[in-house]
C-alpha atoms as a PDB file:
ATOM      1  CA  UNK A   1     116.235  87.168 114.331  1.00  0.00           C
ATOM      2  CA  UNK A   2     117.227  87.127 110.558  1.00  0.00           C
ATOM      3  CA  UNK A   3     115.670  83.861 110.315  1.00  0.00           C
ATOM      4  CA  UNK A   4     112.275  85.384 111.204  1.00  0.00           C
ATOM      5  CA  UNK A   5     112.851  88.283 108.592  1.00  0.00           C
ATOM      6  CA  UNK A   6     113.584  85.965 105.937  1.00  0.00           C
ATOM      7  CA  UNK A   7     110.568  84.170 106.496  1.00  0.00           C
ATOM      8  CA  UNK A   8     108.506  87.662 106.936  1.00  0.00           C
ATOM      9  CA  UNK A   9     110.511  88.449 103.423  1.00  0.00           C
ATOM     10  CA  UNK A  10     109.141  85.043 101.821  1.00  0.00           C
ATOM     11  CA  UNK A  11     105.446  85.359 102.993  1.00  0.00           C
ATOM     12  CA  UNK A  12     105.334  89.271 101.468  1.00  0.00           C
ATOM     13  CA  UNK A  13     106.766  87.684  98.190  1.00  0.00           C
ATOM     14  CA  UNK A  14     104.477  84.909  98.072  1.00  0.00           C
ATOM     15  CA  UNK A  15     101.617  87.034  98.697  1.00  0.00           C
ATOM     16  CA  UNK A  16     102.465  89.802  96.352  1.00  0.00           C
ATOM     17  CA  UNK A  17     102.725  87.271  93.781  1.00  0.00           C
ATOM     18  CA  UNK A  18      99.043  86.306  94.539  1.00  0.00           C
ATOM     19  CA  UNK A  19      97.779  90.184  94.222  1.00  0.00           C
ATOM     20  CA  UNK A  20      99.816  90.366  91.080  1.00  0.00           C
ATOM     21  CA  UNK A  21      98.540  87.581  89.650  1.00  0.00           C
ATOM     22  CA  UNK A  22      94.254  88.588  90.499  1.00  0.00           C
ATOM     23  CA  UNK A  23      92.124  90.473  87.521  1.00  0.00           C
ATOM     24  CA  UNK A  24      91.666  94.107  89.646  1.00  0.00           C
ATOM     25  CA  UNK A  25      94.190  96.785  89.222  1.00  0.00           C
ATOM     26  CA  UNK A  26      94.119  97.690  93.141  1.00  0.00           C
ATOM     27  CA  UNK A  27      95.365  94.539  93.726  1.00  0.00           C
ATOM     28  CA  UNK A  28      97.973  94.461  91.180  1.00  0.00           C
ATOM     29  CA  UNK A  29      98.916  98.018  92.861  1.00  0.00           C
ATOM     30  CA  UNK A  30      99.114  96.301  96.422  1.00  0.00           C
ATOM     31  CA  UNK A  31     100.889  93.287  95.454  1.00  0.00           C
ATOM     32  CA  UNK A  32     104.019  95.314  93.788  1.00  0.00           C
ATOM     33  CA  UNK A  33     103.923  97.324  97.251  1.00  0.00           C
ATOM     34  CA  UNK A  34     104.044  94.162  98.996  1.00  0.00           C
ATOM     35  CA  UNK A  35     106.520  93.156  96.559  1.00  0.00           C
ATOM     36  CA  UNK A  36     108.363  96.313  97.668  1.00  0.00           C
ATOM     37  CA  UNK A  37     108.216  96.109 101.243  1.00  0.00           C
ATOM     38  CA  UNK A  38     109.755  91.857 101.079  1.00  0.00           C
ATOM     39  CA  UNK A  39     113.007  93.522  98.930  1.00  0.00           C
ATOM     40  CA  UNK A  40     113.349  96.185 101.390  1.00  0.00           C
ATOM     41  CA  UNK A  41     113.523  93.122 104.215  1.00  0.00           C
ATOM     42  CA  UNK A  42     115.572  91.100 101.895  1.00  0.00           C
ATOM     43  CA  UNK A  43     117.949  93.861 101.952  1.00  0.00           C
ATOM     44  CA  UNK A  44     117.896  94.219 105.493  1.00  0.00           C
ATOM     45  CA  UNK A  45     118.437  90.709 106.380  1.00  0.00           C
ATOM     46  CA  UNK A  46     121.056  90.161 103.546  1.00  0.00           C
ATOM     47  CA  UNK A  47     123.037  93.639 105.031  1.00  0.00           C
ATOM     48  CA  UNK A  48     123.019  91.596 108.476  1.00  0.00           C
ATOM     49  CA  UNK A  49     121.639  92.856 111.808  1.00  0.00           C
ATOM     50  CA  UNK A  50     124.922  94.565 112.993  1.00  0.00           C
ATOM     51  CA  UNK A  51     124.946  96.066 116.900  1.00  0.00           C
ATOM     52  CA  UNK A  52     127.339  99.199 116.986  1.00  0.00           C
ATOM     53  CA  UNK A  53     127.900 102.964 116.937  1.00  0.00           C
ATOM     54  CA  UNK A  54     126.997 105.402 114.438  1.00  0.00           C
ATOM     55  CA  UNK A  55     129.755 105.148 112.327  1.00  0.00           C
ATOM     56  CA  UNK A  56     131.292 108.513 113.112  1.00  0.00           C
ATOM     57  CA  UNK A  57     135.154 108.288 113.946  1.00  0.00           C
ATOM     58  CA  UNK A  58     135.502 108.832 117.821  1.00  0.00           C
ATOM     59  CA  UNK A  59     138.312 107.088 120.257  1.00  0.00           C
ATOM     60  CA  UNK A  60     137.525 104.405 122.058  1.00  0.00           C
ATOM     61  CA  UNK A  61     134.540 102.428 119.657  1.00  0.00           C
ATOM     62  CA  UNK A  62     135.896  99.050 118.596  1.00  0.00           C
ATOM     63  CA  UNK A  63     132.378  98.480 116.004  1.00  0.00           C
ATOM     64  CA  UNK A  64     130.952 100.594 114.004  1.00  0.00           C
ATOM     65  CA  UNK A  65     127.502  99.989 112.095  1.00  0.00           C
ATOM     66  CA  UNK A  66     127.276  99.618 108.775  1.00  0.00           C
ATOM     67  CA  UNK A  67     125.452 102.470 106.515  1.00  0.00           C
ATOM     68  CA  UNK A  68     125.031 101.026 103.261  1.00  0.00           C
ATOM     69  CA  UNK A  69     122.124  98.695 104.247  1.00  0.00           C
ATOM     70  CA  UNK A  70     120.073 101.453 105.003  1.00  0.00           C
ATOM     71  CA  UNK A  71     121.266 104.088 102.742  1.00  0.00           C
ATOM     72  CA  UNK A  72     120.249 100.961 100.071  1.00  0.00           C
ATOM     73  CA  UNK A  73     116.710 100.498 101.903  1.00  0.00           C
ATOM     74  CA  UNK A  74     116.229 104.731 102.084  1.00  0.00           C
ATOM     75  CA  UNK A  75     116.349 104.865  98.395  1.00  0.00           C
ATOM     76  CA  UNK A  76     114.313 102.266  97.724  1.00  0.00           C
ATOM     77  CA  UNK A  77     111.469 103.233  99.738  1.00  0.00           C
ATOM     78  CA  UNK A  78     111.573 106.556  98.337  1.00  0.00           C
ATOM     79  CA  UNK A  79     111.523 105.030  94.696  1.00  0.00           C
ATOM     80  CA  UNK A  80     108.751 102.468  95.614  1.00  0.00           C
ATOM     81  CA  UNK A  81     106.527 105.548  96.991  1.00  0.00           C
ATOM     82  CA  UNK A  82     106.776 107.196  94.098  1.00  0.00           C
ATOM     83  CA  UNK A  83     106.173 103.908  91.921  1.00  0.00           C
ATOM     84  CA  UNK A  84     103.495 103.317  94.005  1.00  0.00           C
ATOM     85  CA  UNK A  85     102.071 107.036  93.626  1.00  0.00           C
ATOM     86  CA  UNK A  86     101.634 106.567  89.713  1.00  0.00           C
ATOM     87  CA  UNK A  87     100.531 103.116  89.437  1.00  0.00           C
ATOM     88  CA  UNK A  88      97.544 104.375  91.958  1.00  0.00           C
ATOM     89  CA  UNK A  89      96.781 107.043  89.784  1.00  0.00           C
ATOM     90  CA  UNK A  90      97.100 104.915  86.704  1.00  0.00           C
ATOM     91  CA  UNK A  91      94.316 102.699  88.101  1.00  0.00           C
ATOM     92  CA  UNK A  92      92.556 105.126  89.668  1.00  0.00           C
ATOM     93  CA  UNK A  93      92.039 106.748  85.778  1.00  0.00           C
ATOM     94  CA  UNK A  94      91.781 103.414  84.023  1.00  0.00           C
ATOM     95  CA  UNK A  95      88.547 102.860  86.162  1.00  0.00           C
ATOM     96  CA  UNK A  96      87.092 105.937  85.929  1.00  0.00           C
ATOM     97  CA  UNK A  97      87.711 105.901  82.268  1.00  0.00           C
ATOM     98  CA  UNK A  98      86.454 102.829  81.276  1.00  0.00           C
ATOM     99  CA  UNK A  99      84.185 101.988  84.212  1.00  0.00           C
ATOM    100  CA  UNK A 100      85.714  98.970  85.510  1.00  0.00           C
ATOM    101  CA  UNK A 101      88.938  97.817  86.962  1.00  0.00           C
ATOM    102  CA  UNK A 102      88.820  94.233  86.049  1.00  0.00           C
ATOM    103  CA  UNK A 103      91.861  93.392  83.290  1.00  0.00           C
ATOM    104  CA  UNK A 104      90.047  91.009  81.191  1.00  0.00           C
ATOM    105  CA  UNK A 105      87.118  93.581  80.875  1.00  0.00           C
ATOM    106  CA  UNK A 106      90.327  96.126  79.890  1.00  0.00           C
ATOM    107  CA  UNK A 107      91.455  93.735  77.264  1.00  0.00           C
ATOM    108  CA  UNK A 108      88.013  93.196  75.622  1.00  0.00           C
ATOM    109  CA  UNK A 109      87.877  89.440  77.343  1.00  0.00           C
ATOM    110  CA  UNK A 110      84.381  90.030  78.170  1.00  0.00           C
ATOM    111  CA  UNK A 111      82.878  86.399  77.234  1.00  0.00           C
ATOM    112  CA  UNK A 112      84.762  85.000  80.057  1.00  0.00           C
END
């Protein structure tokens, strides 16, 4: 099963590295959420799959699950929404502003 995620992980790295690399701003926007989404399975995988109970203190449970994986995962989503959030409204102002979303347009590149 971790095997799987890591390769899940590795395919939403390489392909967020493809949308950051294109000229559009949405796609730069989608590629760090994709970039987002591979850490938070990174994370996942490198916290290990663990079986157990809640870890709450009771007699009688020999395992216990461990927390800090997705305590770790928790806050990053939260951060990457709001990342996300800005960088959306970033580009969404960029183009209205300057009537195109195509970087090398932004930069004044407009011979190429």
């Amino acid at each position: 099963m971790e095997y799987i995620i890591s390769i899940l992980a590795g395919i939403l790295f390489a392909t967020a590295i493809y949308n950051l690399l294109q000229k559009q701003l949405l796609r730069l926007v989608i590629g760090s959420l994709l970039l987002s989404h591979g850490a938070h399975l990174f994370i996942l995988t490198m916290g290990e799959l663990k079986r157990g109970s809640p870890p709450i203190l009771t007699d009688g449970v020999e395992e216990y699950a461990d927390p800090l994986p997705q305590a770790l995962i928790l806050t990053s989503i939260v951060i990457s929404f709001g990342i996300t959030s800005l960088l959306l409204v970033l580009a969404y102002r960029t183009a209205n502003e300057n009537n195109t979303d195509n970087m090398e347009q932004l930069r004044g590149n407009e011979n190429e």
